[in-house]
Structure formats: C-alpha cells, structure tokens
C-alpha atoms as a PDB file:
ATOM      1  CA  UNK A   1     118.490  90.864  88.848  1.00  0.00           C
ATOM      2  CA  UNK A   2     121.151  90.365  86.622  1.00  0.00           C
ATOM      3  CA  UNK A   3     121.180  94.304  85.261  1.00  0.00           C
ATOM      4  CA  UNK A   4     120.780  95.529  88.369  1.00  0.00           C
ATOM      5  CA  UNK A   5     124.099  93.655  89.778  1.00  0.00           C
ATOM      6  CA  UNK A   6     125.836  94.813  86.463  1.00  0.00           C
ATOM      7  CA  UNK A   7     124.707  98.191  86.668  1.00  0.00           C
ATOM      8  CA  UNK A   8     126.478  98.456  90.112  1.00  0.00           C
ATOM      9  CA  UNK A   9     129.215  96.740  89.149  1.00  0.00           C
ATOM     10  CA  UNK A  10     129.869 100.041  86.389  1.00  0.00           C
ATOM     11  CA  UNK A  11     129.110 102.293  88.521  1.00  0.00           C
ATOM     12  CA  UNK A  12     131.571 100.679  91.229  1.00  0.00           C
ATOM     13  CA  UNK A  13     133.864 101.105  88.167  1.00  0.00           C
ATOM     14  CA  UNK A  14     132.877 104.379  86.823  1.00  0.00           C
ATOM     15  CA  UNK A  15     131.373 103.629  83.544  1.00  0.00           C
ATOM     16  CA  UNK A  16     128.521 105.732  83.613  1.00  0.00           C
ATOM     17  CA  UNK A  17     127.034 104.990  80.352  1.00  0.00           C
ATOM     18  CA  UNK A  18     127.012 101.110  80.913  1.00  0.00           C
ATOM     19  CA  UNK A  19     125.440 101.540  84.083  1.00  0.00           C
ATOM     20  CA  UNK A  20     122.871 103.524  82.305  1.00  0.00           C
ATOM     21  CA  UNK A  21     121.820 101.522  79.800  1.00  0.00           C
ATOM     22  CA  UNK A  22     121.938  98.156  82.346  1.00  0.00           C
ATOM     23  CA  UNK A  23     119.294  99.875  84.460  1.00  0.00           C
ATOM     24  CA  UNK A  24     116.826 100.583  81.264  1.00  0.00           C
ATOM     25  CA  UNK A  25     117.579  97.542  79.911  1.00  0.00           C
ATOM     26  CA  UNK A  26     116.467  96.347  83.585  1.00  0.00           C
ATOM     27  CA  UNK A  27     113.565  98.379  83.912  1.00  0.00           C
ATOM     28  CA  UNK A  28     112.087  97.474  80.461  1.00  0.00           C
ATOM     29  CA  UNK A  29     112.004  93.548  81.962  1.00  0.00           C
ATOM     30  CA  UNK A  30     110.606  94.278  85.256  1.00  0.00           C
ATOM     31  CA  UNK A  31     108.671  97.655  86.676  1.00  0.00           C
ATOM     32  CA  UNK A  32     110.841  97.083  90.222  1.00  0.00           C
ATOM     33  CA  UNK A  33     113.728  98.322  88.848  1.00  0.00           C
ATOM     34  CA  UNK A  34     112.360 101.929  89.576  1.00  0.00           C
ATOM     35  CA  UNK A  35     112.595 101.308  93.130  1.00  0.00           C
ATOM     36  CA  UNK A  36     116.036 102.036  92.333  1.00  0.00           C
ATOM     37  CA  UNK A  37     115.963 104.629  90.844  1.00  0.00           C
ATOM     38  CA  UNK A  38     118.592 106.594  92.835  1.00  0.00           C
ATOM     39  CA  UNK A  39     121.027 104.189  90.752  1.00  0.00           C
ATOM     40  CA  UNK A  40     120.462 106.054  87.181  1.00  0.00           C
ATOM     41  CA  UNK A  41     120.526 109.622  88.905  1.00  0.00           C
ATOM     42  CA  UNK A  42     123.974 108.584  90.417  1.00  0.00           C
ATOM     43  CA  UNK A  43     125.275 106.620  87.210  1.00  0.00           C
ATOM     44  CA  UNK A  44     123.901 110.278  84.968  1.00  0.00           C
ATOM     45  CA  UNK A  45     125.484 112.165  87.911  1.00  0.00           C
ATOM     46  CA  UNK A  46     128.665 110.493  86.860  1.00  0.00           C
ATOM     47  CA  UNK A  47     128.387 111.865  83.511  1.00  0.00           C
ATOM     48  CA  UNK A  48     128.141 115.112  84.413  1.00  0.00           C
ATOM     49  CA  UNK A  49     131.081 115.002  86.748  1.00  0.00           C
ATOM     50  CA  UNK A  50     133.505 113.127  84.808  1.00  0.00           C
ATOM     51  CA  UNK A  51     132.439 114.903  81.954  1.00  0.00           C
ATOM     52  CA  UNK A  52     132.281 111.275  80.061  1.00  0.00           C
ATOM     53  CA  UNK A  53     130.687 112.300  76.929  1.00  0.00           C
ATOM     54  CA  UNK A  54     133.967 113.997  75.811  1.00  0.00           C
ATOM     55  CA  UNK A  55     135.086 110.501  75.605  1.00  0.00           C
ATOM     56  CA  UNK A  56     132.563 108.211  73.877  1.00  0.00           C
ATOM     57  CA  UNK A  57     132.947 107.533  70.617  1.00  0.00           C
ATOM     58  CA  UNK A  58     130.721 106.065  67.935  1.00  0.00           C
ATOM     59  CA  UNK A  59     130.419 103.149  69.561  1.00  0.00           C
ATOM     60  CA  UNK A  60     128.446 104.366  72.609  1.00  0.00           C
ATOM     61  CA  UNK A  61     125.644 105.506  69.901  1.00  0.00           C
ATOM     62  CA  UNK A  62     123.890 102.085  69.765  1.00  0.00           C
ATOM     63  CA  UNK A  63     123.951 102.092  73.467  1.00  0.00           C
ATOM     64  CA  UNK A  64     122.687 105.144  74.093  1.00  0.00           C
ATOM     65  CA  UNK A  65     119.512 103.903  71.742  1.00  0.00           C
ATOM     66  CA  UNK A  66     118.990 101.055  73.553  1.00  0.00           C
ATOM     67  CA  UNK A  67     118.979 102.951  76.703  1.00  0.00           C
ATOM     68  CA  UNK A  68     116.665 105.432  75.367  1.00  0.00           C
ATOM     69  CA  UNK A  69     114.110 102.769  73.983  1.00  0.00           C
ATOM     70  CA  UNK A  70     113.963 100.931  76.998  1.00  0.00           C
ATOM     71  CA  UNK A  71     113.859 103.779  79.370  1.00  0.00           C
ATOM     72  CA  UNK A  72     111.000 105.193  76.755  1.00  0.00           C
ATOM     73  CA  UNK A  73     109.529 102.097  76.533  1.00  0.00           C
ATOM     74  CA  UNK A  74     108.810 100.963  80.114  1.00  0.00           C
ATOM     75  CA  UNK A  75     108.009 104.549  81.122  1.00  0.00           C
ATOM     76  CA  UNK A  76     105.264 104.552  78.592  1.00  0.00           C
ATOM     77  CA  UNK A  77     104.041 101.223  79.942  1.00  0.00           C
ATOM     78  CA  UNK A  78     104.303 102.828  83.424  1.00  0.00           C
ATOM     79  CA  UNK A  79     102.020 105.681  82.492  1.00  0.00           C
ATOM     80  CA  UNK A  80      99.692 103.108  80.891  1.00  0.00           C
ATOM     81  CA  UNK A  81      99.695 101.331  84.014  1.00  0.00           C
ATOM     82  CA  UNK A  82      99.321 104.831  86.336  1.00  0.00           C
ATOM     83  CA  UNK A  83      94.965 105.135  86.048  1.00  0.00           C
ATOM     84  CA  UNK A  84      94.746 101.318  87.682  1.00  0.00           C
ATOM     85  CA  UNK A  85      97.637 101.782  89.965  1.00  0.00           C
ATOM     86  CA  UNK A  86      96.023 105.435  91.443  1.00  0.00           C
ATOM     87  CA  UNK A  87      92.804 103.530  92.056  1.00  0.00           C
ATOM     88  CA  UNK A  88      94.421 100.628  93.823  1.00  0.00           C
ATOM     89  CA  UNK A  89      93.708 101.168  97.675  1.00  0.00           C
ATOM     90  CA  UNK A  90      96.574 102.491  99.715  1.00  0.00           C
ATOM     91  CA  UNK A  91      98.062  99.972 101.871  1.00  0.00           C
ATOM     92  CA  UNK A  92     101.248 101.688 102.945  1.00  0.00           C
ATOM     93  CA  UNK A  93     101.446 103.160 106.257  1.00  0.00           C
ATOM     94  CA  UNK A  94     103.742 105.828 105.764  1.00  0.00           C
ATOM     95  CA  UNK A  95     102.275 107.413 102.502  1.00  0.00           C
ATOM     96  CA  UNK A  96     102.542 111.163 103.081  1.00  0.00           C
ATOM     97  CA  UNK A  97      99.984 112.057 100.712  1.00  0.00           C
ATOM     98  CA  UNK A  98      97.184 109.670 101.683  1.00  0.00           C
ATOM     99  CA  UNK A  99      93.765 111.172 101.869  1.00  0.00           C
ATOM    100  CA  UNK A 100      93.399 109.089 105.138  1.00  0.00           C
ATOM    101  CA  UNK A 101      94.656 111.190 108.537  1.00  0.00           C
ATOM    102  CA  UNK A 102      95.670 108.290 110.021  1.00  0.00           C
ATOM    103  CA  UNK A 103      98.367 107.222 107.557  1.00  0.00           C
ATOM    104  CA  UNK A 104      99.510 111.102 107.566  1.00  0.00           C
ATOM    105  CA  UNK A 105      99.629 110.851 111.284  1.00  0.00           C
ATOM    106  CA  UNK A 106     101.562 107.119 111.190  1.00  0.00           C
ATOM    107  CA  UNK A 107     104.130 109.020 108.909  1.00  0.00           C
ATOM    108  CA  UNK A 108     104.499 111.861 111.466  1.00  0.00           C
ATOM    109  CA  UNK A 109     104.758 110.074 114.174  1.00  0.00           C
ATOM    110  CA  UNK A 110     107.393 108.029 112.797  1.00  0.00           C
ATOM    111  CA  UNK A 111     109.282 110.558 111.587  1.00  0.00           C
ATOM    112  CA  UNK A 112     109.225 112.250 114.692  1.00  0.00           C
ATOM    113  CA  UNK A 113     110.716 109.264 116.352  1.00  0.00           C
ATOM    114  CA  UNK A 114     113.378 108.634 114.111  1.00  0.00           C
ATOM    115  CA  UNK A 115     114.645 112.228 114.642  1.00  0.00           C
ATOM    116  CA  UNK A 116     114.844 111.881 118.238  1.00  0.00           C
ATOM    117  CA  UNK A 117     116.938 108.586 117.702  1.00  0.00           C
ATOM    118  CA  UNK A 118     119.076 110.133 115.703  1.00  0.00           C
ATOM    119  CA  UNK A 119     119.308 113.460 117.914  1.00  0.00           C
ATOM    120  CA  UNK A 120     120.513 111.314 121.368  1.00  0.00           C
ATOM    121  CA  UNK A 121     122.199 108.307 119.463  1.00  0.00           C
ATOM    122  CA  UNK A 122     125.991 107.822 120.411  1.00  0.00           C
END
C-alpha cells in the first residue's frame, strides 16, 4: 500500500522516474499492484512528455536497476504463475473472452446498458 500511495504522490508531483520505480518496487511485494497498471503507463507517459531523461543524472542509474529487477522479477513470477491461473475456473461475469456464452452475453448486455445511460444522462 505504501508504494502505491508514494507512487501517486510523484506522479501528483511529476517525478516520473520515482513513480516508476515505487510501482515495481510495489509489484515485486504483491501481484495486485498490476491492477494498476494504468499508473506506470501514465508515470512512463510522463517521461516521454517531459522529456525527463535529459535531466537525470547518475544518480537515477541505481533506480532505474531497481525498477528494472523488480518489474523483471515479478513479471517472471507472473508468467510462472500464468499455466495455474489459465486453468483456474472463470468466475467473473463480465470476461469478454470466456468460452461460456452466457458470460459473453452478461458482458453485452451490460455494456449495452451502460451506453444508453450515458447516451440520455443529463
């Protein structure tokens, strides 16, 4: 929890590569991290639009190892973990690619309605 609330706490702030390496250093102590996911596209989205590498120095190296070995590291574990996970049974309703047509048709259906809220809302 504590990574995650620093990691948007540099991104509030701008500092892409801190928020970076708080959410790898996150997801290499707990898998939910990659729920958020959306977080480290944003925070390397920052890099690319403020251009930030131009301004780290040699001190952002060891960071940018960490980052990398934890990111590495829990995304290896991940794929370790993806044969048991795949054979798991699905218990989400709105899983698009379930093999069951009723979940596909749950999905539809719900996305169907949430269009038509949005379409007449306000």
């Amino acid at each position: 929890m504590i990574p995650l609330a620093l990691c948007a706490r540099y991104m509030g702030q701008r500092r892409s590569l801190a928020a970076i390496v708080t959410y790898c250093v996150g997801a290499f102590v707990h898998f939910r991290v990659f729920f958020l996911a959306p977080w480290a596209l944003y925070a390397a989205f920052l890099v690319v639009k403020d251009r930030a590498w131009r301004q780290w120095t040699r001190r952002a190296v060891p960071a940018l190892v960490v980052a990398v070995g934890c990111a590495t590291t829990s995304l290896y574990v991940f794929w370790l973990d993806l044969p048991s996970l795949r054979s798991s049974g699905v218990n989400n309703l709105l899983l698009l690619s379930s093999p069951d047509p009723n979940v596909t048709m749950n999905h539809d259906l719900f996305v169907c309605d949430s269009m038509g809220h949005l379409m007449f809302a306000g």
